[in-house]
C-alpha atoms as a PDB file:
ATOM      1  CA  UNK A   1      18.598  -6.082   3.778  1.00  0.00           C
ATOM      2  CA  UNK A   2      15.426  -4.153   3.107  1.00  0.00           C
ATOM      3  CA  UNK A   3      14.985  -5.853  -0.383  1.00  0.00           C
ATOM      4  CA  UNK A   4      14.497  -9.287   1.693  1.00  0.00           C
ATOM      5  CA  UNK A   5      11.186  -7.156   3.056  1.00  0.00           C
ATOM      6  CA  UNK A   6       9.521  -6.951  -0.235  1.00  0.00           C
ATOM      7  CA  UNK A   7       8.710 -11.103  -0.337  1.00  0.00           C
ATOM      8  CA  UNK A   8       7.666 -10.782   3.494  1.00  0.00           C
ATOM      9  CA  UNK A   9       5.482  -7.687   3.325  1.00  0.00           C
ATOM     10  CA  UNK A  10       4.131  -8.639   0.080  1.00  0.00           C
ATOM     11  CA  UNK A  11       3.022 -11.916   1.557  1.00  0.00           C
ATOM     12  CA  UNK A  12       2.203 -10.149   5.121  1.00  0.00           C
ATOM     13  CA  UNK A  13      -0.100  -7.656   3.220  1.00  0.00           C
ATOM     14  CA  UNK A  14      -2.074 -10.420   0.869  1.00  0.00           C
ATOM     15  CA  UNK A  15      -2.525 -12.907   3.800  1.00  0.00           C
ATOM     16  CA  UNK A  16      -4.174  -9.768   6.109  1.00  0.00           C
ATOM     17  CA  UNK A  17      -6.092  -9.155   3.057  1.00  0.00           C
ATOM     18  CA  UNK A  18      -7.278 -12.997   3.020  1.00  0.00           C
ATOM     19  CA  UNK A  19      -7.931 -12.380   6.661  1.00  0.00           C
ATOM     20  CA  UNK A  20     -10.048  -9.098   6.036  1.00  0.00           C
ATOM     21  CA  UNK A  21     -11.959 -10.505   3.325  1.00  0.00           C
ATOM     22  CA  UNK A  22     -13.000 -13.840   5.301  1.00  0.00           C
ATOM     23  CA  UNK A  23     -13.610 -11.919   9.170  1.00  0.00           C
ATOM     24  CA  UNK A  24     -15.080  -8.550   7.999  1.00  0.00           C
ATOM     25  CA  UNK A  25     -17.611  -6.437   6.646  1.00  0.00           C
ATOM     26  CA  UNK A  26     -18.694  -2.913   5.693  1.00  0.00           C
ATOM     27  CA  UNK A  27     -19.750  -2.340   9.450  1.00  0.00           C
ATOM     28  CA  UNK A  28     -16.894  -0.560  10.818  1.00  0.00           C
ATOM     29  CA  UNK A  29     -15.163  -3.127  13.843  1.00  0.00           C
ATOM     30  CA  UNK A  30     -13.391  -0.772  16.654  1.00  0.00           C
ATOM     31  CA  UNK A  31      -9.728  -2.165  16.650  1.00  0.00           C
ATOM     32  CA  UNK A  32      -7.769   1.057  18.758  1.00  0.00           C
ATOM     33  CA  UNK A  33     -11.029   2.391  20.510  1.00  0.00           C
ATOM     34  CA  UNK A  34     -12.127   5.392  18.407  1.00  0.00           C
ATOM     35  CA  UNK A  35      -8.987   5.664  16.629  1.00  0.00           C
ATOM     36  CA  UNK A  36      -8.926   2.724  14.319  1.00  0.00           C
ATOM     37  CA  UNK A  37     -11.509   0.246  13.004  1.00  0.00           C
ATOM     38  CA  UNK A  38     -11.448  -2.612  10.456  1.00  0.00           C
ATOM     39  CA  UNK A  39     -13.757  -1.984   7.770  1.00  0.00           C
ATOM     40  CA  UNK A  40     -14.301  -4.135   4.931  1.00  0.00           C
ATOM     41  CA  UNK A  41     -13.919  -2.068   1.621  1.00  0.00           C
ATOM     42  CA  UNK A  42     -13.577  -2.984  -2.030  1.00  0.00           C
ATOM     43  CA  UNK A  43     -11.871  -0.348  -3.535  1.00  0.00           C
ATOM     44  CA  UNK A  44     -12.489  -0.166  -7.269  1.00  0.00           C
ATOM     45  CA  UNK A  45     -10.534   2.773  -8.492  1.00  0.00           C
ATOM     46  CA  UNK A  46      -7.126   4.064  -6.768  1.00  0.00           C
ATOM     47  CA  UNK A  47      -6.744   6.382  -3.608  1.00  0.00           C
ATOM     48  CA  UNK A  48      -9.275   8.887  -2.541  1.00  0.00           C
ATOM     49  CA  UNK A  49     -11.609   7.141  -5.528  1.00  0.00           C
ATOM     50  CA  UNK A  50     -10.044   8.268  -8.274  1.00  0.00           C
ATOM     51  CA  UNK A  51     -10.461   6.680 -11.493  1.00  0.00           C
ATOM     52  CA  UNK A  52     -12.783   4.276 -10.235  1.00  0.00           C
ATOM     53  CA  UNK A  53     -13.977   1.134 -12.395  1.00  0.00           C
ATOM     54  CA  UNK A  54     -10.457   1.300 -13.950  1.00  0.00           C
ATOM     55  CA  UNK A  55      -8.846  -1.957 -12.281  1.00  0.00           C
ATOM     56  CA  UNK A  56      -7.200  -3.575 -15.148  1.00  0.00           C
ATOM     57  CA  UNK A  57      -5.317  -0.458 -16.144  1.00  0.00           C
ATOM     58  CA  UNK A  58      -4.331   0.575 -12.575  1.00  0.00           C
ATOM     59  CA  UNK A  59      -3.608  -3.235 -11.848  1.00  0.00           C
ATOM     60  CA  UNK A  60      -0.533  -3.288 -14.855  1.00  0.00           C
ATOM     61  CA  UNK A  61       0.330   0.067 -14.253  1.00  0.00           C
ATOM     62  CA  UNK A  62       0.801  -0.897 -10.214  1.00  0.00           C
ATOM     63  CA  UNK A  63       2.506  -3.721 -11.609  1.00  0.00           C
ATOM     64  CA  UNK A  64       4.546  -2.334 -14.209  1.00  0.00           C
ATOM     65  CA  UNK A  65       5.805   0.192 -11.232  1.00  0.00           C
ATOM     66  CA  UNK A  66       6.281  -2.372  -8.329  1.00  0.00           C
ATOM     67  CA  UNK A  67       8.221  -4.672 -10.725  1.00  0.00           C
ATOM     68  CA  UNK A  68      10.181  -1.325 -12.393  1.00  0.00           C
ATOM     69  CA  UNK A  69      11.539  -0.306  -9.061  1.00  0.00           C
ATOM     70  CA  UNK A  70      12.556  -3.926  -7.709  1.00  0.00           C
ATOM     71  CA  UNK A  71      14.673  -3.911 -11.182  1.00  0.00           C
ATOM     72  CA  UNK A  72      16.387  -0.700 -10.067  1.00  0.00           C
ATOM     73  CA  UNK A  73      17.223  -1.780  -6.924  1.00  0.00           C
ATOM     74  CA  UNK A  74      18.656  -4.830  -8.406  1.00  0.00           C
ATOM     75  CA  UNK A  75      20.954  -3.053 -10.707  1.00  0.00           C
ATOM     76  CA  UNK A  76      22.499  -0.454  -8.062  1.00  0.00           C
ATOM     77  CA  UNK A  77      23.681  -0.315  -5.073  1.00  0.00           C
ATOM     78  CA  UNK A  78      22.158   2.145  -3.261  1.00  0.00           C
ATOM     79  CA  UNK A  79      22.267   3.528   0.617  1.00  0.00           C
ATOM     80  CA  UNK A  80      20.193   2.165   3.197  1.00  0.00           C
ATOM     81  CA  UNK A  81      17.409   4.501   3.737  1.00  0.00           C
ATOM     82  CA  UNK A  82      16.433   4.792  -0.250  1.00  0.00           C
ATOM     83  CA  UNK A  83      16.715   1.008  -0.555  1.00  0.00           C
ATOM     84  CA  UNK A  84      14.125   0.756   2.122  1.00  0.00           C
ATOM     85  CA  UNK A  85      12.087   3.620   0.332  1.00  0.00           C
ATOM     86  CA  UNK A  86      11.553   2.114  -2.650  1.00  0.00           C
ATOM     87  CA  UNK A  87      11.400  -1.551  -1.554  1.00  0.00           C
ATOM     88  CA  UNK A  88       8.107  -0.158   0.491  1.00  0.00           C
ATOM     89  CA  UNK A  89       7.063   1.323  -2.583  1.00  0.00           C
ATOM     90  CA  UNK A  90       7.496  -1.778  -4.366  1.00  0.00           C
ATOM     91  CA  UNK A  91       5.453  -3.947  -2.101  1.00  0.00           C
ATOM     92  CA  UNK A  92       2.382  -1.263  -1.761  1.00  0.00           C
ATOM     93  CA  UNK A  93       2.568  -0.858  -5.825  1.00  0.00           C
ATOM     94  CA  UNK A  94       2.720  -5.371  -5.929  1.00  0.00           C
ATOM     95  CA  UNK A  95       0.151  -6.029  -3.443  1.00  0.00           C
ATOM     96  CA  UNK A  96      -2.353  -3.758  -4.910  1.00  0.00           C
ATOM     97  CA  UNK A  97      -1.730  -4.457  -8.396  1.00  0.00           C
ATOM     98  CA  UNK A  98      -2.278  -8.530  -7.363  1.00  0.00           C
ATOM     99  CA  UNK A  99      -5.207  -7.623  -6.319  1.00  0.00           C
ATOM    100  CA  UNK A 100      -6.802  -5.147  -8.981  1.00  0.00           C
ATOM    101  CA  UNK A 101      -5.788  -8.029 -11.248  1.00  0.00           C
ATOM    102  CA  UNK A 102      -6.771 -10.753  -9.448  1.00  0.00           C
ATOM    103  CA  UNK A 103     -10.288  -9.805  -8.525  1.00  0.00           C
ATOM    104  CA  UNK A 104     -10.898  -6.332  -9.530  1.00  0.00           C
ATOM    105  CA  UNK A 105     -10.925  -4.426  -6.661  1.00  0.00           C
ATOM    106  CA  UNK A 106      -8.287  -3.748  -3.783  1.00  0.00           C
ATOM    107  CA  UNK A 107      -9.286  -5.113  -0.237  1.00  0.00           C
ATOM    108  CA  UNK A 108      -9.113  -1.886   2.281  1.00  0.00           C
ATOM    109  CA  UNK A 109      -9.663  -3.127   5.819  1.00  0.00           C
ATOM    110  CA  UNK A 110      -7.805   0.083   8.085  1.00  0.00           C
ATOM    111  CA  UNK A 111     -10.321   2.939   8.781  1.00  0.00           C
ATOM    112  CA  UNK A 112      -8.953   5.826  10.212  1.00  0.00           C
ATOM    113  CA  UNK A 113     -12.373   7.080  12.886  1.00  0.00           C
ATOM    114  CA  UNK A 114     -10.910  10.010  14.230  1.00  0.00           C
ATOM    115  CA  UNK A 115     -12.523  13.395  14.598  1.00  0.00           C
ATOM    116  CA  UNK A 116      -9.329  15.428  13.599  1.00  0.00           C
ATOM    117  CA  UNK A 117     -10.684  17.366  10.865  1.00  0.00           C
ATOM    118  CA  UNK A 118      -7.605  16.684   8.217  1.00  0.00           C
ATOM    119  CA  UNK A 119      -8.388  12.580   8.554  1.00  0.00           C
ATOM    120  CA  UNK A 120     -11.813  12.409   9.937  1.00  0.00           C
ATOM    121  CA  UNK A 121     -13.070  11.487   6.521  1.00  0.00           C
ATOM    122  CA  UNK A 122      -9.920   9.844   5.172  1.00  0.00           C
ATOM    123  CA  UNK A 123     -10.381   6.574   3.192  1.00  0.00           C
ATOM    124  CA  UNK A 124     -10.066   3.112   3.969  1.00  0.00           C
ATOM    125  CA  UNK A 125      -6.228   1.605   3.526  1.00  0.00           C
ATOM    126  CA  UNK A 126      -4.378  -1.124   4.038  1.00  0.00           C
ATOM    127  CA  UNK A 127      -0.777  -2.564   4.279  1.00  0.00           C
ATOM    128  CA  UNK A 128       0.175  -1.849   0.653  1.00  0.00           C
ATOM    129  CA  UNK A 129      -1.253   1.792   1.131  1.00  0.00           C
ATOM    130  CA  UNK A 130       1.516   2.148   4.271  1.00  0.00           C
ATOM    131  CA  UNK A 131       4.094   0.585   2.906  1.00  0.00           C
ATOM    132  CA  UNK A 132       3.612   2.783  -0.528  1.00  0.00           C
ATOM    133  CA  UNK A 133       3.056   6.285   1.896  1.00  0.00           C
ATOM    134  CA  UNK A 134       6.093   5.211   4.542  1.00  0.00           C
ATOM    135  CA  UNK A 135       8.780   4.694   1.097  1.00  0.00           C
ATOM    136  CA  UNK A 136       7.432   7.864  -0.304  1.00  0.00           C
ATOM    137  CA  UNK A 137       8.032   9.917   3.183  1.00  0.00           C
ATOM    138  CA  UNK A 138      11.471   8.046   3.389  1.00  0.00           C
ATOM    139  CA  UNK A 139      12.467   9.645  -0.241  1.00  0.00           C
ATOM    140  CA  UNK A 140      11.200  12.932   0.442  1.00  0.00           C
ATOM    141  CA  UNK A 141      12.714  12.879   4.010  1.00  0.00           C
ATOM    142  CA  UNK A 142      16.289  11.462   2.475  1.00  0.00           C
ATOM    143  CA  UNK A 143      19.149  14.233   2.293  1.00  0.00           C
ATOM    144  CA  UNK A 144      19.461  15.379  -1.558  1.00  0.00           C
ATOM    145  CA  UNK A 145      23.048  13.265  -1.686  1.00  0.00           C
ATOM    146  CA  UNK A 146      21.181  10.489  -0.440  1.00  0.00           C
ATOM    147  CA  UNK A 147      18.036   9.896  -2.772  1.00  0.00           C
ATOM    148  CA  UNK A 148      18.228   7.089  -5.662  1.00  0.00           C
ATOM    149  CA  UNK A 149      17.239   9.720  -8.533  1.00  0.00           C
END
């Protein structure tokens, strides 16, 4: 069951790109009141701006990873909760690898415009971001009997 997610997230996450890159801009948009904005970003490097400028390597690396774990998960059976993990981890690793290889940058749209001091300054995301951070909670979160390696 969560495997069937991977096509509809994927597909989810490059259409609300699409949506991001034709409705907004840099200018921060309030979506939740103070909480949440849309914010037009494109995101050369990988999270928190690390190796910026380095699309084509971090596009075939995402890539290589997204399409490494949907090959595991095709080969074993494995329970519920670490199917879903790495199925999210898949899509995050697919959708941003399309687009570091598609047009060189990553579209980040979610801004985070909180005054908590942990996330006050945390970057712009998107849906491949959650889905990657949700499957890499689920793992760590999974009893030890329970995770895939």
């Amino acid at each position: 069951m969560p495997t069937v997610l991977v096509p509809l997230l994927l597909a989810l996450d490059q259409i609300l790109k699409l949506w991001a890159l034709e409705n907004l801009s840099p200018v921060p948009r309030p979506l939740l009141g103070d909480l949440l904005y849309l914010t037009l970003v494109r995101n050369t490097g990988a999270g928190f701006g690390l190796l910026e400028g380095q699309a084509f390597l971090l596009g075939w690396l995402s890539l290589g990873v997204g399409t490494l774990l949907l090959y595991w998960l095709a080969q074993k059976r494995y329970p519920f909760w670490p199917t879903l993990a790495l199925s999210l981890i898949a899509v995050g690793a697919l959708g941003n690898g399309i687009d570091r290889l598609g047009r060189g940058w990553v579209v980040d749209y979610l801004d985070l415009g909180t005054p908590i001091p942990l996330i006050a300054h945390f970057p712009v995301f998107n849906l491949a971001d959650v889905c990657v951070t949700v499957g890499a909670a689920l793992l760590l979160l999974a009893p030890r009997g329970k995770r895939p390696f």
